[in-house]
C-alpha atoms as a PDB file:
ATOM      1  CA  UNK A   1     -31.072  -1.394   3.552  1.00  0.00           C
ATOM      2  CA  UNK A   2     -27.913  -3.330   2.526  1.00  0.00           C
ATOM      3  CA  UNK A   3     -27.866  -1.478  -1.197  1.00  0.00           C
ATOM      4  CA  UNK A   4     -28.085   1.768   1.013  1.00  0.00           C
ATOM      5  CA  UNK A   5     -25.411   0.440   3.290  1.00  0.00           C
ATOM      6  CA  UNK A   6     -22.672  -0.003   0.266  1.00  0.00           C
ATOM      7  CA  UNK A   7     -23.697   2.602  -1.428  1.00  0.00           C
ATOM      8  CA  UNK A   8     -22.619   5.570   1.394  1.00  0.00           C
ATOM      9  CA  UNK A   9     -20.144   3.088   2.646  1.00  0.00           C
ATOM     10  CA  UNK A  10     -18.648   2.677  -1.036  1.00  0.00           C
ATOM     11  CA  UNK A  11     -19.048   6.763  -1.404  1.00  0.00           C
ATOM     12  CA  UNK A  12     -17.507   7.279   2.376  1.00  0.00           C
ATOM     13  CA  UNK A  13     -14.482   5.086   0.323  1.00  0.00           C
ATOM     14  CA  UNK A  14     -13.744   6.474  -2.616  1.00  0.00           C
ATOM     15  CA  UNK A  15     -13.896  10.187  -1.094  1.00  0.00           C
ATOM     16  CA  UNK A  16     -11.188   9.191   1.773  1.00  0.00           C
ATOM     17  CA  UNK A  17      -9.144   7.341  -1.189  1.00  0.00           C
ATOM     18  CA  UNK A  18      -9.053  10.549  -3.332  1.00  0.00           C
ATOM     19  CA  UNK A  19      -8.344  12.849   0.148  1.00  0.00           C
ATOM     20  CA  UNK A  20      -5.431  10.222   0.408  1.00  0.00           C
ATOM     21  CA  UNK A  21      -3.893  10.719  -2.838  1.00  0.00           C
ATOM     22  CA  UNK A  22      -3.933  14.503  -2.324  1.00  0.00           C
ATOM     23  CA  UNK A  23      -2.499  14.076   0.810  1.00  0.00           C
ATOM     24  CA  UNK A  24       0.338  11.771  -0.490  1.00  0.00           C
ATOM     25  CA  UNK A  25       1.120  13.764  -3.615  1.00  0.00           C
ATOM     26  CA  UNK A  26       1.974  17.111  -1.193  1.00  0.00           C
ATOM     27  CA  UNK A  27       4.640  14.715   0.134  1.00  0.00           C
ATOM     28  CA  UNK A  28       5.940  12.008  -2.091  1.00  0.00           C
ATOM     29  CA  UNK A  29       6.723  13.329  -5.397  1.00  0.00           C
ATOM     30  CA  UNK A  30       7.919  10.304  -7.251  1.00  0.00           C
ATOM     31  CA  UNK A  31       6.878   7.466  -9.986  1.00  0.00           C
ATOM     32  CA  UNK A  32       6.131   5.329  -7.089  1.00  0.00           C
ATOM     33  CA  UNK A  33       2.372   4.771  -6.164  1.00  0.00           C
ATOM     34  CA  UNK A  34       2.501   5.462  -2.828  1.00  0.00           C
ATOM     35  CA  UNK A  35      -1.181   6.760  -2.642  1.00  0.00           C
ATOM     36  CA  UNK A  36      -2.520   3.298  -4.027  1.00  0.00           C
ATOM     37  CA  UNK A  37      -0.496   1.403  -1.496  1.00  0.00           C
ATOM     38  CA  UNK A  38      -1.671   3.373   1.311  1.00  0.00           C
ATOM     39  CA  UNK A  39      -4.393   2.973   0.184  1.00  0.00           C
ATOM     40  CA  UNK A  40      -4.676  -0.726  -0.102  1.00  0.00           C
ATOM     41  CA  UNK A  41      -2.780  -1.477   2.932  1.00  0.00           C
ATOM     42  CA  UNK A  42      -5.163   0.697   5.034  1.00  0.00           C
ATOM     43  CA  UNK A  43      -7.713  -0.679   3.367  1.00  0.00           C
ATOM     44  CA  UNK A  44      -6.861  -4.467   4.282  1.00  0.00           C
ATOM     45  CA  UNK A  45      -6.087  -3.146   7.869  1.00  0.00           C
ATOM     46  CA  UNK A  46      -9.459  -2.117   8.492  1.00  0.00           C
ATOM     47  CA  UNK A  47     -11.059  -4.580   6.433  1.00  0.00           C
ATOM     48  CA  UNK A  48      -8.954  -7.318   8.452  1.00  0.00           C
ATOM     49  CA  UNK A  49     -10.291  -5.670  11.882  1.00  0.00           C
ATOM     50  CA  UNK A  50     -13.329  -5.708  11.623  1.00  0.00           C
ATOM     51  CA  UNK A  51     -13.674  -9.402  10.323  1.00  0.00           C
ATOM     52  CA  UNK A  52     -11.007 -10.397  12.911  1.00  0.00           C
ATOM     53  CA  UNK A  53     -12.229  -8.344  15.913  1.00  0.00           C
ATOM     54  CA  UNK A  54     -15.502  -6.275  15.627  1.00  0.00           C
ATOM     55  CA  UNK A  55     -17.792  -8.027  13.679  1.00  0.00           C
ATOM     56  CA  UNK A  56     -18.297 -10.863  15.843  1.00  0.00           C
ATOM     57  CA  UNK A  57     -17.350  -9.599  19.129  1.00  0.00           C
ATOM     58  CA  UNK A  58     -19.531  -6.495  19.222  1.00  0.00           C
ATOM     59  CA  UNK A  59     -22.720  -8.258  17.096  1.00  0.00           C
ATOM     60  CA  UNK A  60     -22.775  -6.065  14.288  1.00  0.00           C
ATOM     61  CA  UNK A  61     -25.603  -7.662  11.687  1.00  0.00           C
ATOM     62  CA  UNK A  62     -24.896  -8.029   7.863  1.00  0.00           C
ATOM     63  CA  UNK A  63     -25.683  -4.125   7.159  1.00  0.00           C
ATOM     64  CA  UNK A  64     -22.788  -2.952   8.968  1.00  0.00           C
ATOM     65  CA  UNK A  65     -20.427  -5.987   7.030  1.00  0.00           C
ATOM     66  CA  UNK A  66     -21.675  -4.737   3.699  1.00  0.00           C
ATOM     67  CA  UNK A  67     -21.041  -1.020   5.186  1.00  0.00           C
ATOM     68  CA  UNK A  68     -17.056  -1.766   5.889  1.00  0.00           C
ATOM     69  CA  UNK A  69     -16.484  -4.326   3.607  1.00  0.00           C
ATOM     70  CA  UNK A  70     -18.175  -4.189   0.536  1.00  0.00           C
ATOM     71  CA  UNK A  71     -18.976  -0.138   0.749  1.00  0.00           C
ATOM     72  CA  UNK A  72     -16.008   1.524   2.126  1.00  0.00           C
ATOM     73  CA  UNK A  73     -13.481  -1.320   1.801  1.00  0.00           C
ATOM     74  CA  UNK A  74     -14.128  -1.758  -1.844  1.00  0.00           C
ATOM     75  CA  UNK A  75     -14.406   2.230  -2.394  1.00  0.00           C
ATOM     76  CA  UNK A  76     -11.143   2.804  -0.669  1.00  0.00           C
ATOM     77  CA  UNK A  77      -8.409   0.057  -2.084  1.00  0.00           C
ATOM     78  CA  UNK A  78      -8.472   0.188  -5.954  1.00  0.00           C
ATOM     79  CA  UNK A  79      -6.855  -2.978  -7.703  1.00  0.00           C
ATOM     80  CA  UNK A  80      -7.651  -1.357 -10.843  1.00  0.00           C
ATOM     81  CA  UNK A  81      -5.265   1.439 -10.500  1.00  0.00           C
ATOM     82  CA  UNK A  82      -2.823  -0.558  -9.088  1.00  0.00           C
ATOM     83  CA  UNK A  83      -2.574  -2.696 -11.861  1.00  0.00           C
ATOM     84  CA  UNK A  84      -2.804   0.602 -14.165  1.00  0.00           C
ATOM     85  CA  UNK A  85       0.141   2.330 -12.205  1.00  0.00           C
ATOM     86  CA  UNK A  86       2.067  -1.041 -12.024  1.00  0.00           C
ATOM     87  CA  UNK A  87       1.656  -1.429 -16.099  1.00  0.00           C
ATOM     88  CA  UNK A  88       2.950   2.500 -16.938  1.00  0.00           C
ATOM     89  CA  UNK A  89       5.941   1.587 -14.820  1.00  0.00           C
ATOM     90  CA  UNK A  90       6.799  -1.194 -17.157  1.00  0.00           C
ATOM     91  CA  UNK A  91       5.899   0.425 -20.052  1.00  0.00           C
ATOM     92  CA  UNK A  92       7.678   3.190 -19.176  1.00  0.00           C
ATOM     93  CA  UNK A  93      11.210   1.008 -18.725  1.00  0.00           C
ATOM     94  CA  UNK A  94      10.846   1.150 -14.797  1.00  0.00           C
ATOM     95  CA  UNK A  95      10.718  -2.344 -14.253  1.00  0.00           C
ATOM     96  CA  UNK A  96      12.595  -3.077 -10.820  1.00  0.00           C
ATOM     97  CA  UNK A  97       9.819   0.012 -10.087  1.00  0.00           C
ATOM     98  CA  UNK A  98       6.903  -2.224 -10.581  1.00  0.00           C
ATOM     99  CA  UNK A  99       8.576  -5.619  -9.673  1.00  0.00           C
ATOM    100  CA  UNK A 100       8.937  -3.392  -6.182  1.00  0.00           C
ATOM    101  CA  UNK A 101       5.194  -1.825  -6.209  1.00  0.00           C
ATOM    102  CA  UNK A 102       3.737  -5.430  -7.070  1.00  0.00           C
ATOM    103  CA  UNK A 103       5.943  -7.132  -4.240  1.00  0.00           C
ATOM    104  CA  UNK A 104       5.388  -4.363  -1.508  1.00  0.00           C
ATOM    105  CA  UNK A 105       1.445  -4.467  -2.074  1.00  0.00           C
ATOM    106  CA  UNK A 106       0.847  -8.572  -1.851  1.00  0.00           C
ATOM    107  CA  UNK A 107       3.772  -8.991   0.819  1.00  0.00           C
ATOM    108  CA  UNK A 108       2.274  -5.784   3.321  1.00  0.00           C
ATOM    109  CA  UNK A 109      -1.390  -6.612   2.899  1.00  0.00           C
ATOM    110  CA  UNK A 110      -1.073 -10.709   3.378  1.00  0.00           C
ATOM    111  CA  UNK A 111       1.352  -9.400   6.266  1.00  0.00           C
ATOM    112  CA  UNK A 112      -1.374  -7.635   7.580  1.00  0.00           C
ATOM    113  CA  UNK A 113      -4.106 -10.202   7.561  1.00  0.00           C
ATOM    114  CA  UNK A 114      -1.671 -12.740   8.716  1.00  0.00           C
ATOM    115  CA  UNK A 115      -0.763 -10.854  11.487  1.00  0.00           C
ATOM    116  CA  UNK A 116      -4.623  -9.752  12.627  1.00  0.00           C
ATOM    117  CA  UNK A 117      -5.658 -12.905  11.600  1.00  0.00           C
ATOM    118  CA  UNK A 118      -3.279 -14.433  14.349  1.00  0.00           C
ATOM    119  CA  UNK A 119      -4.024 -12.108  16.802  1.00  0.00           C
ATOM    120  CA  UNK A 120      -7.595 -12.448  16.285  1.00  0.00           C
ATOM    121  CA  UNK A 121      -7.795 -16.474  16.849  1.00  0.00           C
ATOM    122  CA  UNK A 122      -5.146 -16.045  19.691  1.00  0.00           C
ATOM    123  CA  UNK A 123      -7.284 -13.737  21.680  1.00  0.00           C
ATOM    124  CA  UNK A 124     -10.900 -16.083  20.786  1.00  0.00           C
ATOM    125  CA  UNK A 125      -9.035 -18.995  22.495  1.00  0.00           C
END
């Protein structure tokens, strides 16, 4: 059941990820990868939820954690591309670009978890 689980959850993912970069490319039209860091930063805010707030609190059993995490997590942020997109800005001479992209993408996700991760533990005491 948990190869099941990933596999629609992973699928469920990938297909919001894509919907996402269509979305983004209607409205930023630049060398930035905005639809990667969306991406990633949603990703790590839902990811970050439901390991600081719904797993445990509402009982969910290991199928649902390979579901969110594993499936739709893992189908949804990309480190692959962001490395690609990061490594065509330097190649292409757009270094304070990439320096940027790279900073932006550790600095908002570890933000995020920080922040839910706080929260989380604050509201369990």
């Amino acid at each position: 059941m948990n190869i099941v689980a990933i596999f629609i959850g992973g699928g469920l993912g990938s297909l919001c990820r894509y919907a996402l970069s269509k979305c983004t490319s209607v409205y930023f039209t630049s060398y930035f990868a905005y639809a990667t860091l969306f991406s990633n930063v949603l990703s790590t805010l839902i990811l970050a939820s439901f390991v600081y707030f719904f797993q445990e609190k509402m009982g969910l059993n290991d199928t649902w954690k390979f579901f969110v995490i594993t499936g739709f997590c893992g189908g949804f942020s990309t480190f692959s591309t962001f490395s690609f997109e990061t490594f065509e800005m330097l190649k292409n001479g757009q270094s304070l670009l990439a320096i940027i992209n790279v900073l932006l993408s550790v600095f908002c996700c570890l933000f995020i978890l920080y922040i839910l991760y706080k929260t989380g533990t604050a509201s369990s005491s």
